[in-house]
C-alpha atoms as a PDB file:
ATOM      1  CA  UNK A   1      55.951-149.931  32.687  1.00  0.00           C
ATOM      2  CA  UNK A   2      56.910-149.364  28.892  1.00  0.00           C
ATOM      3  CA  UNK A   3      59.756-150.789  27.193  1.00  0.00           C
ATOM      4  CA  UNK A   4      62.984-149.060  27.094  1.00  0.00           C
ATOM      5  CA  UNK A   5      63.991-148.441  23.589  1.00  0.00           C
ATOM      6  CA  UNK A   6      67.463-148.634  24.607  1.00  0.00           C
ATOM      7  CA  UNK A   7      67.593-151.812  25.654  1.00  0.00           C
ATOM      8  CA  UNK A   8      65.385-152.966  22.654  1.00  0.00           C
ATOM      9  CA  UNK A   9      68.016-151.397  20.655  1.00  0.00           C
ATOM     10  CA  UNK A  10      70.743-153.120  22.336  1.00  0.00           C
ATOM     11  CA  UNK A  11      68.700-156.601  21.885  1.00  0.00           C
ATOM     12  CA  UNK A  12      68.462-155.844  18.034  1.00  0.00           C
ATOM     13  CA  UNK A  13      72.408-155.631  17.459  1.00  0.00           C
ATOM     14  CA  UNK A  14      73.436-158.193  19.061  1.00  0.00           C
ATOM     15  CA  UNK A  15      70.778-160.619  17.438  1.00  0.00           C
ATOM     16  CA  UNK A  16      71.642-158.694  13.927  1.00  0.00           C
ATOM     17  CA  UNK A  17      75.316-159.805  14.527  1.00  0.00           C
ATOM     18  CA  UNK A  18      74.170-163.494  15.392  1.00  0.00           C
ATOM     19  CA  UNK A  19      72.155-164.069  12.158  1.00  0.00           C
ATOM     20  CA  UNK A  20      73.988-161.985   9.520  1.00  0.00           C
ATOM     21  CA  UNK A  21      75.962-164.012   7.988  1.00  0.00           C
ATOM     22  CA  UNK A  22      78.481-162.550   5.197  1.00  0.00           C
ATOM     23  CA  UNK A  23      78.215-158.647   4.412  1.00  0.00           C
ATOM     24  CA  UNK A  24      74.457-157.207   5.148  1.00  0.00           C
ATOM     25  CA  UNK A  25      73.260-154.769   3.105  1.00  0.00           C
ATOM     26  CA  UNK A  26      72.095-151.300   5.193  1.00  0.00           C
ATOM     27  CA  UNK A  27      68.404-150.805   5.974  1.00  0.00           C
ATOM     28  CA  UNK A  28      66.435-149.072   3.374  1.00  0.00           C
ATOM     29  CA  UNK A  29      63.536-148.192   5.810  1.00  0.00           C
ATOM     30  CA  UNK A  30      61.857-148.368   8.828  1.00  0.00           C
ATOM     31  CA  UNK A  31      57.922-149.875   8.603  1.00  0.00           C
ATOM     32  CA  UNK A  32      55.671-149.299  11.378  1.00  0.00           C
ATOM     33  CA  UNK A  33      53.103-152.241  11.324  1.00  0.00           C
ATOM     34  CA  UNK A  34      50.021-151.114  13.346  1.00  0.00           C
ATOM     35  CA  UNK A  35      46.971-153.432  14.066  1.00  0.00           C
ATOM     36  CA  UNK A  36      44.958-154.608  16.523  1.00  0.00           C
ATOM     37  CA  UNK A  37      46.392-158.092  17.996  1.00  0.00           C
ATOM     38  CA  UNK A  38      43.484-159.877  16.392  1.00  0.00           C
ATOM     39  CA  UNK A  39      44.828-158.632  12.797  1.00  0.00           C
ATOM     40  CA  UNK A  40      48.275-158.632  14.030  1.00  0.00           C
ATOM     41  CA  UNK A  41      49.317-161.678  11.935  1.00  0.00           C
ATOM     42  CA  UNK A  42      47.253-160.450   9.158  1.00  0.00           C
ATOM     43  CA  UNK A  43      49.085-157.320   8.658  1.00  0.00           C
ATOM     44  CA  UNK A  44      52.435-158.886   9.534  1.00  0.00           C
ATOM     45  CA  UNK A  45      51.919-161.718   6.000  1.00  0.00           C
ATOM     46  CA  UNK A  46      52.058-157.834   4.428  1.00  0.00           C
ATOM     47  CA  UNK A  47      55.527-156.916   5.175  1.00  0.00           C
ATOM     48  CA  UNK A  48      56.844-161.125   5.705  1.00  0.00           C
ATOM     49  CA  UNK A  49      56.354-160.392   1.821  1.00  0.00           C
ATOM     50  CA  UNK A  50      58.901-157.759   1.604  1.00  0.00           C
ATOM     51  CA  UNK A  51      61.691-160.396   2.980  1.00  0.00           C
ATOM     52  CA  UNK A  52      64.374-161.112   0.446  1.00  0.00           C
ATOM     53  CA  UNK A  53      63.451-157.598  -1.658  1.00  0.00           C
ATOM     54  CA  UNK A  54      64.690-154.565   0.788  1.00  0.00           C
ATOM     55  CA  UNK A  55      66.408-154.660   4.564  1.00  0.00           C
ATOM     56  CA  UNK A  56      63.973-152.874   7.060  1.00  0.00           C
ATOM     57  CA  UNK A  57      63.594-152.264  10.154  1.00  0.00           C
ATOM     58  CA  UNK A  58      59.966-153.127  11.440  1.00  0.00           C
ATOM     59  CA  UNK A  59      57.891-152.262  13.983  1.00  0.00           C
ATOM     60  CA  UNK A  60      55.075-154.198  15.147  1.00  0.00           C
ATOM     61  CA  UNK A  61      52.885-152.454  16.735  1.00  0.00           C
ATOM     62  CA  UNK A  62      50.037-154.633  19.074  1.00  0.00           C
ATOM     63  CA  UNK A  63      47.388-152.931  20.417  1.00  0.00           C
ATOM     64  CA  UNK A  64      44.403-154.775  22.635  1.00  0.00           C
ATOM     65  CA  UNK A  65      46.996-158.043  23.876  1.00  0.00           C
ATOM     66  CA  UNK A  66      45.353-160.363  25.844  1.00  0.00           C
ATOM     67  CA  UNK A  67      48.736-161.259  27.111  1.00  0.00           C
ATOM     68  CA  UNK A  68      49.375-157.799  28.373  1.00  0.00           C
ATOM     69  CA  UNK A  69      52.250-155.476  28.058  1.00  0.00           C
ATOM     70  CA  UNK A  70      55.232-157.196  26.191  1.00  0.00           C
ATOM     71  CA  UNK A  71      58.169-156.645  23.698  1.00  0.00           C
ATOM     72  CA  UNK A  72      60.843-158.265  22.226  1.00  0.00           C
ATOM     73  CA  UNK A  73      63.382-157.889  19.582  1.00  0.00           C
ATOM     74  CA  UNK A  74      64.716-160.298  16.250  1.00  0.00           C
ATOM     75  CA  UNK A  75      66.883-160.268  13.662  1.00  0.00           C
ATOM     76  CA  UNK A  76      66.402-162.240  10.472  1.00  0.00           C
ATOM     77  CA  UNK A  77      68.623-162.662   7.226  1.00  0.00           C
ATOM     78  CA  UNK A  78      67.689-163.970   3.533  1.00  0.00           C
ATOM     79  CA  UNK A  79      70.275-163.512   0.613  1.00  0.00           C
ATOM     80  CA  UNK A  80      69.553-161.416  -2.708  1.00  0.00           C
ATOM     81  CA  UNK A  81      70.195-162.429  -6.259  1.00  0.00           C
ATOM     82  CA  UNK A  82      73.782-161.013  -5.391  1.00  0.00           C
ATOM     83  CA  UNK A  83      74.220-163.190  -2.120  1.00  0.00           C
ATOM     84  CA  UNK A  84      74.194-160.062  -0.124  1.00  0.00           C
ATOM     85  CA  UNK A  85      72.466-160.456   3.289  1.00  0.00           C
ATOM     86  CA  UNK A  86      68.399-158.764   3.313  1.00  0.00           C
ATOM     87  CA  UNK A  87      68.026-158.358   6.840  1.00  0.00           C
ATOM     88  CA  UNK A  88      64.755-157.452   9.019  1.00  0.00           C
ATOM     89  CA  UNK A  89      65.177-156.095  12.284  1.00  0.00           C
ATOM     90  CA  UNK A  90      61.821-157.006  14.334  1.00  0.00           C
ATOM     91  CA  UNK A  91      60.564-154.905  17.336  1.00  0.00           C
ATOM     92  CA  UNK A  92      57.090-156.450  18.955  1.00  0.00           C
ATOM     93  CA  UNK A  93      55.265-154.179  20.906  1.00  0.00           C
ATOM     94  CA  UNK A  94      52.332-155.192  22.678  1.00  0.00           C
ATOM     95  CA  UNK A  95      50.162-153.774  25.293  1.00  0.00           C
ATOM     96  CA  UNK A  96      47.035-154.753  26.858  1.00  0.00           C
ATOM     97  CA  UNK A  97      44.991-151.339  25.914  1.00  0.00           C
ATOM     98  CA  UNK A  98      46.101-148.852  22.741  1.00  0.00           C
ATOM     99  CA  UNK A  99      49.165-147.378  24.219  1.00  0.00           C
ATOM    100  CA  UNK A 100      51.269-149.869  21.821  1.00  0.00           C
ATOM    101  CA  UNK A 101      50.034-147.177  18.718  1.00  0.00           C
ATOM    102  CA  UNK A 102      51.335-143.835  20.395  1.00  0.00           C
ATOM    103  CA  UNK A 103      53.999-142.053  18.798  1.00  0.00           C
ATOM    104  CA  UNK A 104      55.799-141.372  22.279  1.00  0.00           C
ATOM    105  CA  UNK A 105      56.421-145.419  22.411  1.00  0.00           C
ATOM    106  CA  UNK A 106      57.861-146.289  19.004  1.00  0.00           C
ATOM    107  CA  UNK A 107      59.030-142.574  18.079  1.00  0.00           C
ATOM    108  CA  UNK A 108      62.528-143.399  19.293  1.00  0.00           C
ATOM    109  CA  UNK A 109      63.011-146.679  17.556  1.00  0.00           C
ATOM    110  CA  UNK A 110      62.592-145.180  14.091  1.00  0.00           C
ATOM    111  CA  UNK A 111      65.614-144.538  11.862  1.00  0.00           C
ATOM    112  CA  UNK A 112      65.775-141.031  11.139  1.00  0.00           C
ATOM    113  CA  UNK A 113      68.049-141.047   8.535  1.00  0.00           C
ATOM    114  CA  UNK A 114      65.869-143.388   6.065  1.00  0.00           C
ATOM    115  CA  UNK A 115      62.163-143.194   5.127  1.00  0.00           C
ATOM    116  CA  UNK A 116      59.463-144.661   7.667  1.00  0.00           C
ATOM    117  CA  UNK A 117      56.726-145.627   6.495  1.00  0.00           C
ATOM    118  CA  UNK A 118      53.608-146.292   8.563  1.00  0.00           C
ATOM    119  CA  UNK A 119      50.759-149.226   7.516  1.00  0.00           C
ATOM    120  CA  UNK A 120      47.688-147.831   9.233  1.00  0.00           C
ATOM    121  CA  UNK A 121      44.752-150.334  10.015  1.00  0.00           C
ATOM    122  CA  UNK A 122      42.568-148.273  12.185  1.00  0.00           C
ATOM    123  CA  UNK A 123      40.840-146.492   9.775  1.00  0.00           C
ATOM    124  CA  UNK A 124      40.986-143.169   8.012  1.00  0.00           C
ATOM    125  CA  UNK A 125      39.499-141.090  10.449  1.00  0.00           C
ATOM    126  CA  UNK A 126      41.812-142.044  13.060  1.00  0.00           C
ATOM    127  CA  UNK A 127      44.970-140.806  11.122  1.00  0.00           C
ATOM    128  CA  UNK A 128      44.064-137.260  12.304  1.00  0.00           C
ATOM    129  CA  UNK A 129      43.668-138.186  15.805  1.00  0.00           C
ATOM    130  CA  UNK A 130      45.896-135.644  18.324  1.00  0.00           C
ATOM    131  CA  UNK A 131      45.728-139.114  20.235  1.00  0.00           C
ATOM    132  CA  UNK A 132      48.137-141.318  18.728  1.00  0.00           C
ATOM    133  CA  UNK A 133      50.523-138.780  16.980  1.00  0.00           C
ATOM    134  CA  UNK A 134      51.121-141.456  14.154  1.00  0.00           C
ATOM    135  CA  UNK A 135      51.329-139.661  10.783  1.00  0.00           C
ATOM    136  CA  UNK A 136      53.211-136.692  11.513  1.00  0.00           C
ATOM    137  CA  UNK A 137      56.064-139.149  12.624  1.00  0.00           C
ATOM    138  CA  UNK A 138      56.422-140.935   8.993  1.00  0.00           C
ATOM    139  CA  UNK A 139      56.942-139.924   5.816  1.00  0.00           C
ATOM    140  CA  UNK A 140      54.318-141.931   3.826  1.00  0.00           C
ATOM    141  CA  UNK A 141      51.250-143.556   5.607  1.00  0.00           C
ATOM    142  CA  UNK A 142      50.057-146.788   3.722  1.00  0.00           C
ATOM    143  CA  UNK A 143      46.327-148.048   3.919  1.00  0.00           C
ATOM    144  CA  UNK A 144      44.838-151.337   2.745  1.00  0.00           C
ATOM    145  CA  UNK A 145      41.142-149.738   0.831  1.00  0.00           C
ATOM    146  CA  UNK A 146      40.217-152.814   0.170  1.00  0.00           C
ATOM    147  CA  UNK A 147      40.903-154.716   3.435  1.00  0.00           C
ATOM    148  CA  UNK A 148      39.631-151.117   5.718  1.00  0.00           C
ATOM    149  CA  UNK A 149      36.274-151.754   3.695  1.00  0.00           C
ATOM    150  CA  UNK A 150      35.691-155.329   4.830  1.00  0.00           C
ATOM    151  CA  UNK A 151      35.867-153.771   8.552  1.00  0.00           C
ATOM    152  CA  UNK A 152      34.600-150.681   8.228  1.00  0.00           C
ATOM    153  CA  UNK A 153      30.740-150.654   9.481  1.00  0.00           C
ATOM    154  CA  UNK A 154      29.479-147.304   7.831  1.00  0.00           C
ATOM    155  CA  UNK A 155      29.912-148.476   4.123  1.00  0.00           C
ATOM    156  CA  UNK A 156      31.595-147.360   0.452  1.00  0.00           C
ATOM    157  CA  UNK A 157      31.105-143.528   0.398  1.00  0.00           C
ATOM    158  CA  UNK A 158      31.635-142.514   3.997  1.00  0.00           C
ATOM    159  CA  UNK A 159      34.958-144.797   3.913  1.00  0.00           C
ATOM    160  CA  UNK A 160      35.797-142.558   0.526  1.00  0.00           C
ATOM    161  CA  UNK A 161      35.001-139.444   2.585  1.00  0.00           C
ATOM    162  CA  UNK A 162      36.808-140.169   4.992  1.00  0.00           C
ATOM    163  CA  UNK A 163      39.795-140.946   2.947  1.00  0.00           C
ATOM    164  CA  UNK A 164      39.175-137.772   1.139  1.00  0.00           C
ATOM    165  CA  UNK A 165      39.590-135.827   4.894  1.00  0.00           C
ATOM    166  CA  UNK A 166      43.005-137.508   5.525  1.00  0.00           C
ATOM    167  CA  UNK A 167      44.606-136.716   2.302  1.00  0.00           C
ATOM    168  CA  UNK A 168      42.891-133.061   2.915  1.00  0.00           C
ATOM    169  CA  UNK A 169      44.312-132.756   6.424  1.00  0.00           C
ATOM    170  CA  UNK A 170      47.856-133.256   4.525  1.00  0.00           C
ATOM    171  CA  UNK A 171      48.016-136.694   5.276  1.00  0.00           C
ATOM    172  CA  UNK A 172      50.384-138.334   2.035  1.00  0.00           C
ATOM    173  CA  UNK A 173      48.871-141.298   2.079  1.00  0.00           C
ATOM    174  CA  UNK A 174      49.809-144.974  -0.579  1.00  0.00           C
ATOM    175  CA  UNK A 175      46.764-147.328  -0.893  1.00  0.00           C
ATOM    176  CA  UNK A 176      48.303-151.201  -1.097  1.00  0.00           C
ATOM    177  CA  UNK A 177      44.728-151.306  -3.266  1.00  0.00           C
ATOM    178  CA  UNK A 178      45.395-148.891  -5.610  1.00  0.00           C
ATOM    179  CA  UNK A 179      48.956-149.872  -6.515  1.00  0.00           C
ATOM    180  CA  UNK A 180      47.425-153.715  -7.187  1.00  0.00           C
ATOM    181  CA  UNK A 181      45.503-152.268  -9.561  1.00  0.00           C
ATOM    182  CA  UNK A 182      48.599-151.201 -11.784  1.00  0.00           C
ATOM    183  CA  UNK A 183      48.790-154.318 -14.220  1.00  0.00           C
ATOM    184  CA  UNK A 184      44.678-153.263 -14.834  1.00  0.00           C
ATOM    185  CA  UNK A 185      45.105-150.170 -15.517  1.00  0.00           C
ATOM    186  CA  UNK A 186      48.164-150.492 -17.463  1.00  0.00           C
ATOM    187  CA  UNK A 187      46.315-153.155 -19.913  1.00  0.00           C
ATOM    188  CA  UNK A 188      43.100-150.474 -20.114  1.00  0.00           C
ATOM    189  CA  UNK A 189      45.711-148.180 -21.496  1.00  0.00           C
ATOM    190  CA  UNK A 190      47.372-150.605 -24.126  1.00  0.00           C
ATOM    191  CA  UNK A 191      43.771-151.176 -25.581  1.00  0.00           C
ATOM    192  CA  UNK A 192      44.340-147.325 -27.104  1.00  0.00           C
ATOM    193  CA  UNK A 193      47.946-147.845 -28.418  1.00  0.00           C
ATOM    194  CA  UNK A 194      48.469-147.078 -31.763  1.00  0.00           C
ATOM    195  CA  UNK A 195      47.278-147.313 -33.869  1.00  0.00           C
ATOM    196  CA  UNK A 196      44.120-147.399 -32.203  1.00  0.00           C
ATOM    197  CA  UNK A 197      44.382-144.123 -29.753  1.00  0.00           C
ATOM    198  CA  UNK A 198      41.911-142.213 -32.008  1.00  0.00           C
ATOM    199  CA  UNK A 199      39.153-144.854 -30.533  1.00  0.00           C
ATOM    200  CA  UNK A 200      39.488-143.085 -27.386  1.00  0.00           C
ATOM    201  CA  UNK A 201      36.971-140.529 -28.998  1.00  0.00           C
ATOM    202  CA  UNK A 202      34.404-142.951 -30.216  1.00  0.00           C
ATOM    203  CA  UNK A 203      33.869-144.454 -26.720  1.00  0.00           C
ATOM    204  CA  UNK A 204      30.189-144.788 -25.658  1.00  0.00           C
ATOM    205  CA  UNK A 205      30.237-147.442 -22.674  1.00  0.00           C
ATOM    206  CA  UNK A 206      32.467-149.018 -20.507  1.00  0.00           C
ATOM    207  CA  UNK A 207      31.719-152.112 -18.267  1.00  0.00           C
ATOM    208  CA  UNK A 208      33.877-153.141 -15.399  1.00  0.00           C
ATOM    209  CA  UNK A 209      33.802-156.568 -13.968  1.00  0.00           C
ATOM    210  CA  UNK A 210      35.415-156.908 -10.568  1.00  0.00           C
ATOM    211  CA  UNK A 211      34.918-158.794  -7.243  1.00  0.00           C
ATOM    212  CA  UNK A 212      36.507-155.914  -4.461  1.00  0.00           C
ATOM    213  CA  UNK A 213      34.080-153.164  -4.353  1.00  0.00           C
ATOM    214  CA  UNK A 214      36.970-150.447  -3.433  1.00  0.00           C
ATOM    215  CA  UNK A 215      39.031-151.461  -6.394  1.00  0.00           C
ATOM    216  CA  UNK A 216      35.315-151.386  -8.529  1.00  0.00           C
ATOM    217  CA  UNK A 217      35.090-147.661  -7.394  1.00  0.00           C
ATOM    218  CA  UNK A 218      38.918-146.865  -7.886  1.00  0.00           C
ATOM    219  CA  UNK A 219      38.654-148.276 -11.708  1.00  0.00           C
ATOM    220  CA  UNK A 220      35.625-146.536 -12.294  1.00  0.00           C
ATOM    221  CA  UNK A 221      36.882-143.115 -10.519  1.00  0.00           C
ATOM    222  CA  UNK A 222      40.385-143.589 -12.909  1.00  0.00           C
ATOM    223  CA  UNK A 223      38.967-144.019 -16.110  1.00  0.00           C
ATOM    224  CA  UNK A 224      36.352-140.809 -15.744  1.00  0.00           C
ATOM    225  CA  UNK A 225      39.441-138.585 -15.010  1.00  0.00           C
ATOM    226  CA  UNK A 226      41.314-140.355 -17.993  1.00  0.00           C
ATOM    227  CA  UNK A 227      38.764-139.776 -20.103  1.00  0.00           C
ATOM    228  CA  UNK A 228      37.369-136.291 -18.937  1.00  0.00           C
ATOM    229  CA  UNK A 229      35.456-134.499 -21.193  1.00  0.00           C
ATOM    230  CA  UNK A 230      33.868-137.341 -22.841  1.00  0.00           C
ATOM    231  CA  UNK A 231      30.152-138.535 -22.182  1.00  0.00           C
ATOM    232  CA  UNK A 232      31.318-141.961 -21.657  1.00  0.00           C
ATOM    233  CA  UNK A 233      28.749-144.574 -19.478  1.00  0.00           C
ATOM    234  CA  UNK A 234      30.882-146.263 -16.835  1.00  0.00           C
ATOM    235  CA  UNK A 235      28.970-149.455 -15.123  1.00  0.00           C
ATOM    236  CA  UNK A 236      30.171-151.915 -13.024  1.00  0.00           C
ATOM    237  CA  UNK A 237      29.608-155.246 -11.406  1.00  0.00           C
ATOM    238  CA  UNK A 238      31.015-157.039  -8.310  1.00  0.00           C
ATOM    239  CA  UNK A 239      31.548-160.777  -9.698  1.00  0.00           C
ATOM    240  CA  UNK A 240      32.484-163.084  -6.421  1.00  0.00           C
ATOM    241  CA  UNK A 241      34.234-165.210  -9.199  1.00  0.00           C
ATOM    242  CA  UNK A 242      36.630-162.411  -9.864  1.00  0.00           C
ATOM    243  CA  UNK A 243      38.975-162.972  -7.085  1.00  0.00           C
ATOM    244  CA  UNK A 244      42.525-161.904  -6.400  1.00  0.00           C
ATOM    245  CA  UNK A 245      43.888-160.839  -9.375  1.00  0.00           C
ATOM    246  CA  UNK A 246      40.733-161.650 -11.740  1.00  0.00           C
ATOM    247  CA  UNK A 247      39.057-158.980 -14.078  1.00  0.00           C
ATOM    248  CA  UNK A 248      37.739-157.971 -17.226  1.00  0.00           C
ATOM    249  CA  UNK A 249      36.784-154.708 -19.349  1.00  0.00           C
ATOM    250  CA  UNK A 250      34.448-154.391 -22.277  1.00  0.00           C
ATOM    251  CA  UNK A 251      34.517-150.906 -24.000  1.00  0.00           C
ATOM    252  CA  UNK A 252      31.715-149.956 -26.621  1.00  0.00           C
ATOM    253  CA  UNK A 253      31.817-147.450 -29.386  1.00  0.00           C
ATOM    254  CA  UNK A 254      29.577-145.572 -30.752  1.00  0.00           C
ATOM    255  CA  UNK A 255      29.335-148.034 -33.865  1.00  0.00           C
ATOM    256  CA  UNK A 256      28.473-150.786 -32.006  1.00  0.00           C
ATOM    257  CA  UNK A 257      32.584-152.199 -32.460  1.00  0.00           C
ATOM    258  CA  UNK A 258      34.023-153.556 -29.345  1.00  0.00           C
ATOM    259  CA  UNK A 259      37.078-153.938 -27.151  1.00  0.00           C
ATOM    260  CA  UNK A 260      37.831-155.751 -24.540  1.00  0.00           C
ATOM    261  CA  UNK A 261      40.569-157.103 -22.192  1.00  0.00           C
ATOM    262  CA  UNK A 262      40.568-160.080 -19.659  1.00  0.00           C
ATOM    263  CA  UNK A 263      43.069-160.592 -16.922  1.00  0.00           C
ATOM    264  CA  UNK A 264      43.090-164.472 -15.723  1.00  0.00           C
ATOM    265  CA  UNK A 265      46.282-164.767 -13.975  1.00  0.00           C
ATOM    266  CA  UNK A 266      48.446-162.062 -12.516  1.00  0.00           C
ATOM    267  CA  UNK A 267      51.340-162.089 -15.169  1.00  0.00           C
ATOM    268  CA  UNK A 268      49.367-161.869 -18.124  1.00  0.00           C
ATOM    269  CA  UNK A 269      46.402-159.999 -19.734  1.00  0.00           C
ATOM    270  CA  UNK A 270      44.222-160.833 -22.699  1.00  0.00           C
ATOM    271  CA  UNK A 271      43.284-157.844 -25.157  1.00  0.00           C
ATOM    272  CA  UNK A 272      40.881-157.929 -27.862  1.00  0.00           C
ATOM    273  CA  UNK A 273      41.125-154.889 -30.100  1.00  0.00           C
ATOM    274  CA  UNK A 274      38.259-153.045 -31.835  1.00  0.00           C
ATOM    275  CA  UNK A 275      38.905-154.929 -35.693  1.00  0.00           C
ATOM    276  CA  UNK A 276      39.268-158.247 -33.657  1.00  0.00           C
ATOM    277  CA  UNK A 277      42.792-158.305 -33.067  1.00  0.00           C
ATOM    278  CA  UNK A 278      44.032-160.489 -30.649  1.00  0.00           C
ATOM    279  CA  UNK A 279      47.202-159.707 -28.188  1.00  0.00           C
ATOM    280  CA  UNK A 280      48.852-161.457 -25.099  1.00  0.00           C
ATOM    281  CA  UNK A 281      50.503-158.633 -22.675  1.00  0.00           C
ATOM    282  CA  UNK A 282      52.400-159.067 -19.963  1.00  0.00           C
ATOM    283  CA  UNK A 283      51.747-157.505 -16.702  1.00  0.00           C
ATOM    284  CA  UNK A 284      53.866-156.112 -13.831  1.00  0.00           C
ATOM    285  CA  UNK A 285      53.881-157.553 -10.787  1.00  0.00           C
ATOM    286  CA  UNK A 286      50.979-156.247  -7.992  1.00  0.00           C
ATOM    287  CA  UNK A 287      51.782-158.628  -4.927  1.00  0.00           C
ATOM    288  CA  UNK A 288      52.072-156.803  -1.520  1.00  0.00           C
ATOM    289  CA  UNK A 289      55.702-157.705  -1.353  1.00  0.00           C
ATOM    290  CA  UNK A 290      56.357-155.635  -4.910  1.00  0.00           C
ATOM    291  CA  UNK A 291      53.890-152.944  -3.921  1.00  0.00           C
ATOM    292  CA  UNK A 292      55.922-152.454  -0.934  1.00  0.00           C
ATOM    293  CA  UNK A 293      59.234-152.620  -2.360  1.00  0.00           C
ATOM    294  CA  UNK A 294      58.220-149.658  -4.883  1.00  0.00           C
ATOM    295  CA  UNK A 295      57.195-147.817  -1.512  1.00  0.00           C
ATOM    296  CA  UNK A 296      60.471-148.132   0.094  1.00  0.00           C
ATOM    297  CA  UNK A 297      62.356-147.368  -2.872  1.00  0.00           C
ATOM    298  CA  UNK A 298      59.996-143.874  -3.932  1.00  0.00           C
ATOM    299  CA  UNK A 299      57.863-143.255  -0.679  1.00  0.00           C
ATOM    300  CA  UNK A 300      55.703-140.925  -2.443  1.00  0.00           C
ATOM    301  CA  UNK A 301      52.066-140.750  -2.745  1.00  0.00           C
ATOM    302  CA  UNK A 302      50.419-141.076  -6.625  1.00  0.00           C
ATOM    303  CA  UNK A 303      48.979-137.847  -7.200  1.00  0.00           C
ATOM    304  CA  UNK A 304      46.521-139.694  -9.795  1.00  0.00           C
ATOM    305  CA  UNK A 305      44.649-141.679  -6.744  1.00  0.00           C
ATOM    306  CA  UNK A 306      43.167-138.493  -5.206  1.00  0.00           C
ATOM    307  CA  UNK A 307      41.822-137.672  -8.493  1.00  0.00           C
ATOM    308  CA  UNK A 308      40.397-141.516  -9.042  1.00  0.00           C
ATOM    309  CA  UNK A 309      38.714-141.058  -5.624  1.00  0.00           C
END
């Protein structure tokens, strides 16, 4: 037997009541949290991040239990810079099979009145499955590239295809891996500031050192439809000493000059201009927990990441 909604609904107020302390700010969104159980705490460290930065209600959906069919409700509080109460509102759903991800389940514990946003870990071609009704109940879908890739068995391009067929099927979809790749691209950009955006022309090579193969293939898809037009050599490598936040760029012109930037730690950027110039830039912040934050607040997809695919 599933779980009545109702009473999980009942369950949430009355623990929201219990741990609120002071006046709680209204939820900003409702996030549907859909894994396997094996990846279940996995994808849950995703939105623990987003405690303290919006209130939301989340879902977590857990298909493939060894413990069976359960659910259960909880209510937890953290202050903001104004001492207002962040609270989440937690709904576990678990069942022993994949009945946990259909729509018909967790359709009636989503607040209509806000955005919901749905973080999809069963891979692209799934999302247009008549099985689990899952995207045309949100507003925004949000995938993990770079964390799909690492389980998905039929490599790089068929995983881009099949991305390409859910955003073609109408499906608005946020990659967590493209938005980390913000502070990257927005240092590439600064290295054409004035008063060197007339270098943009004299570009003969670029060469992108990376360690995630999806954002490798995101850069490298971004910077041929920023610099369209041009006969420009784009090369990459996959450095396993690039982790995390690591990377670097080196752009050569047709004189031989070069530019370059370096990203060591996630706040700040090296950039060496063309005549040698030196400059420290700071860069926004790419966690999960700000990535989502921006999501809740604009749940919109970048129109610039179907074009970098």
């Amino acid at each position: 037997m599933y779980p009545k909604t109702s009473q999980l609904e009942q369950e949430l107020m009355a623990r929201l009541k219990e741990n609120a302390g002071g006046n709680a700010r209204a939820m900003s969104a409702t996030i549907i949290a859909l894994s396997s159980k094996a990846h279940a705490d996995e994808v849950d460290q995703w939105v623990e991040s987003l405690m303290g930065r919006r209130p939301a209600r989340l879902l977590h959906l857990r298909g493939h239990s060894p413990d069976g069919l359960r659910s259960w409700s909880s209510a937890r509080c953290a202050l903001d810079r104004n001492d207002r109460g962040i609270c989440f509102e937690d709904v576990y759903i678990e069942t022993p099979d994949d009945a946990a991800y259909q729509g018909r389940i967790w359709g009636p514990l989503v607040l209509r009145e806000l955005p919901a946003l749905l973080i999809w870990t069963l891979g692209p071609e799934a999302l247009n499955s008549c099985e689990y009704d899952c995207s045309q109940r949100v507003d925004l879908t949000i995938i993990h590239g770079s964390w799909d890739l690492k389980h998905y068995k039929r490599g790089l391009p068929a995983y881009r295809d099949a991305v390409l067929g859910a955003l073609h099927s109408s499906n608005p979809l946020v990659d967590i891996t493209w938005e980390q790749l913000l502070p990257l691209r927005y240092a590439f950009s600064r290295l054409f500031d004035m008063p060197y955006t007339q270098s943009i022309e004299d570009l003969n090579q670029i060469f992108i050192r990376l360690a995630d193969p999806w954002a490798l293939h995101l850069m490298k898809g971004w910077i041929k439809d920023r610099t369209k037009g041009r006969s420009i050599q784009i090369d990459g490598i996959l450095d396993p000493d690039y982790r995390d936040y690591s990377s670097e760029i080196t752009c050569t012109f047709i004189d031989g000059s070069r530019a370059s930037l370096m990203v060591r730690t996630p706040k700040q950027a090296e950039l060496r201009f063309r005549d040698g110039k030196l400059l420290q830039v700071s860069l926004p912040d790419a966690s999960i927990g700000a990535v989502l934050e921006r999501i809740v607040d604009s749940p919109v997809m970048d129109t610039l990441y179907l074009r970098a695919l």
